[in-house]
N, C-alpha and C. Protein backbone atom coordinates (compact mmCIF):
# COMPACT_ATOMS: atom_id res chain seq x y z
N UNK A 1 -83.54 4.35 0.47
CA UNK A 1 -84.91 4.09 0.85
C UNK A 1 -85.86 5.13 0.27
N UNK A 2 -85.79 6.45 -0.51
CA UNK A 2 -86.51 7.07 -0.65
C UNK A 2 -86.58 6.74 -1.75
N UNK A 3 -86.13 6.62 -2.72
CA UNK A 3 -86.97 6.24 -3.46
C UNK A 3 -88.01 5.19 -3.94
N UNK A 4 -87.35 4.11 -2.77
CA UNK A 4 -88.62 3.10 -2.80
C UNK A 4 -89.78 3.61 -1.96
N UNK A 5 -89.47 4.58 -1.24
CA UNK A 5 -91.38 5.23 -0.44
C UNK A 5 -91.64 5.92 -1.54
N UNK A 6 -91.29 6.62 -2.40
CA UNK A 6 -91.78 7.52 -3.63
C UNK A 6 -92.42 5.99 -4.87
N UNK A 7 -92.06 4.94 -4.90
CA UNK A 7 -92.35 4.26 -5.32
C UNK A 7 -93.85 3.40 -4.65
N UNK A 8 -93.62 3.42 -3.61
CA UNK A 8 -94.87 2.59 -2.74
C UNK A 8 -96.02 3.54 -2.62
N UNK A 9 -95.50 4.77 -2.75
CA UNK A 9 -96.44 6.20 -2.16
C UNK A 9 -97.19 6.18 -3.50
N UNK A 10 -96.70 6.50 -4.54
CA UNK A 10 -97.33 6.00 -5.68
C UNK A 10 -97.88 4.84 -6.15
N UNK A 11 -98.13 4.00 -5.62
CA UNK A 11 -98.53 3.07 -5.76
C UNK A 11 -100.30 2.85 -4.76
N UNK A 12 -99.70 3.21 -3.36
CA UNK A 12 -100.82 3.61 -2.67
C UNK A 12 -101.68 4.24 -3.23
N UNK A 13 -101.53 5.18 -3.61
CA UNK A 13 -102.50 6.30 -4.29
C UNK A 13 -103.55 5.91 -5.06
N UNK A 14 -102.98 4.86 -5.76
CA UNK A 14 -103.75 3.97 -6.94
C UNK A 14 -104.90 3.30 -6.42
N UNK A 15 -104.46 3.06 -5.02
CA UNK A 15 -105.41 2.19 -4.27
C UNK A 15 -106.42 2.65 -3.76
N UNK A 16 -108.06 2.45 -3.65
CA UNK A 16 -109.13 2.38 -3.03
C UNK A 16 -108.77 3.12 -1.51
N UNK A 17 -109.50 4.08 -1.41
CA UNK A 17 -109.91 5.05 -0.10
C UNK A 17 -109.71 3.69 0.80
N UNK A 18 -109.01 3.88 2.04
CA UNK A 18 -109.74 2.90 3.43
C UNK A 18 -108.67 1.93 3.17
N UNK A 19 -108.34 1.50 2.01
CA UNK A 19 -107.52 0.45 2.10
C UNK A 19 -106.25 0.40 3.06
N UNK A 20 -106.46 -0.88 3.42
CA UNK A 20 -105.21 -1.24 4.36
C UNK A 20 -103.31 -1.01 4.59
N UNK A 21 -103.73 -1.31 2.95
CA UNK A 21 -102.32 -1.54 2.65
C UNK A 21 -101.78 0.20 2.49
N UNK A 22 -102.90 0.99 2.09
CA UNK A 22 -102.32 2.54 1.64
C UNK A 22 -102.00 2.82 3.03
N UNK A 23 -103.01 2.59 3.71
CA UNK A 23 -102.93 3.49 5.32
C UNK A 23 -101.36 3.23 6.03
N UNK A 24 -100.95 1.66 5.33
CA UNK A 24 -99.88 1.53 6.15
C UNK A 24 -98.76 2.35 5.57
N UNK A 25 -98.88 2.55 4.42
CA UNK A 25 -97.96 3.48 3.57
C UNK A 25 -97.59 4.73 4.70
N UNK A 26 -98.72 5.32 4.39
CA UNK A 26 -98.39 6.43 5.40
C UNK A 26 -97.35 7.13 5.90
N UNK A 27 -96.91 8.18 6.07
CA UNK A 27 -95.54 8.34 6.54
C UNK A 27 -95.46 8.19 7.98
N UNK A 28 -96.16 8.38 8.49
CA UNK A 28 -95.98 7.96 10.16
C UNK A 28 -95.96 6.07 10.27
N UNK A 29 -96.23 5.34 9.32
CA UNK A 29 -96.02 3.98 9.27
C UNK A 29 -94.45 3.82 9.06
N UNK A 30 -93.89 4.44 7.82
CA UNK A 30 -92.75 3.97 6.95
C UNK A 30 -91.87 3.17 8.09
N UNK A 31 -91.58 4.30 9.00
CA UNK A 31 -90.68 3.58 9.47
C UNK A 31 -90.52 2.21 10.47
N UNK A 32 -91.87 2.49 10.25
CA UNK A 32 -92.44 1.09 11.11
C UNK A 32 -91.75 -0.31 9.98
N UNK A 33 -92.66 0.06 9.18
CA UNK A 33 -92.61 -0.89 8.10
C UNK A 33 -91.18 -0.98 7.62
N UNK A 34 -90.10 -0.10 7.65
CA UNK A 34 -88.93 -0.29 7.50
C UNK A 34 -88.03 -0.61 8.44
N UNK A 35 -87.97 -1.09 9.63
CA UNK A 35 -87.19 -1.17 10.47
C UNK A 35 -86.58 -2.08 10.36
N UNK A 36 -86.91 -3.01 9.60
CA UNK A 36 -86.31 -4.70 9.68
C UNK A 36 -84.84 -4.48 8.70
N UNK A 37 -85.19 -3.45 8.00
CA UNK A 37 -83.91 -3.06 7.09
C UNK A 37 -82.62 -2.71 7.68
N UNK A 38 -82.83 -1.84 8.67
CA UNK A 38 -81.87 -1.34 9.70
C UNK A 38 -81.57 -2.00 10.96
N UNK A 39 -82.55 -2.91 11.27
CA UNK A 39 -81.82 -4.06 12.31
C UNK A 39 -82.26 -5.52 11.79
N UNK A 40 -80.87 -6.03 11.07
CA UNK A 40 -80.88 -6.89 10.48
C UNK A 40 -81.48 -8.57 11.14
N UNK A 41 -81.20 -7.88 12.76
CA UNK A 41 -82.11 -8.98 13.51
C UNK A 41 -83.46 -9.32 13.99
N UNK A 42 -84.49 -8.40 12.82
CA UNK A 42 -85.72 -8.09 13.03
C UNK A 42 -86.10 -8.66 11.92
N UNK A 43 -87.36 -9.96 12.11
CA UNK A 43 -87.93 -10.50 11.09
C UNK A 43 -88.99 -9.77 10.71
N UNK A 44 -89.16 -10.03 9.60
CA UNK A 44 -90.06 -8.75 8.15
C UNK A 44 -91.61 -9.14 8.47
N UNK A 45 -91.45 -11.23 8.88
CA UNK A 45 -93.16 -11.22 9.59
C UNK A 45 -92.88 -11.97 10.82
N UNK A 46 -94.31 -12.20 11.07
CA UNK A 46 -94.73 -12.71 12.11
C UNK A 46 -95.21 -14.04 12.51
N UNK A 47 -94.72 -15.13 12.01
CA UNK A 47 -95.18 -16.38 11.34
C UNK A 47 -94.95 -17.30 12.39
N UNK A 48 -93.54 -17.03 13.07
CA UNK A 48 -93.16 -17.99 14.46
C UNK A 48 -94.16 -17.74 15.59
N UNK A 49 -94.65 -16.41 16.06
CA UNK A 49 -95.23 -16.53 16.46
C UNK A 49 -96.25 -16.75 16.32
N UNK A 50 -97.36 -16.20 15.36
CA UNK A 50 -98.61 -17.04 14.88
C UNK A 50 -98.87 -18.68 15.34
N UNK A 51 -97.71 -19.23 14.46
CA UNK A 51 -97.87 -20.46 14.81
C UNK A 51 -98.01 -21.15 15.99
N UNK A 52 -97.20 -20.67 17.05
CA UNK A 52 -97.17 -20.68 18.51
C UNK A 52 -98.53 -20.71 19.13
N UNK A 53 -99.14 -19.55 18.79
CA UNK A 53 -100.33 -18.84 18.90
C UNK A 53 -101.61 -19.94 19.11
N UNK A 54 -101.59 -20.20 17.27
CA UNK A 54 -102.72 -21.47 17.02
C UNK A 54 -102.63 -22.74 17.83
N UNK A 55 -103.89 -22.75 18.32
CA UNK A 55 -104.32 -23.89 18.62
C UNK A 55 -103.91 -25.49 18.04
């Protein structure tokens, strides 16, 4: 995994102040954003429920 955050981290960087996607980079995010890796029973989105959701 580290070298794909050295890869994303660099990539962030590239990106516009404020942006969303950098902030999630973040290191206090990563592991947010990585957890689905390590419990294989954790979906990556959120789509079942969304749908649920909508009207």
């Amino acid at each position: 995994m580290a070298p794909l955050k050295m890869i994303v981290a660099g990539q962030a960087s590239l990106d516009s102040p404020g942006c969303k996607i950098a902030e999630a980079i973040d290191y206090s995010a990563w592991k947010a954003l990585t957890r689905h890796i390590d419990d294989g029973g954790m979906v990556a989105d959120n789509n079942l429920i969304e749908r649920q959701i909508k009207p």
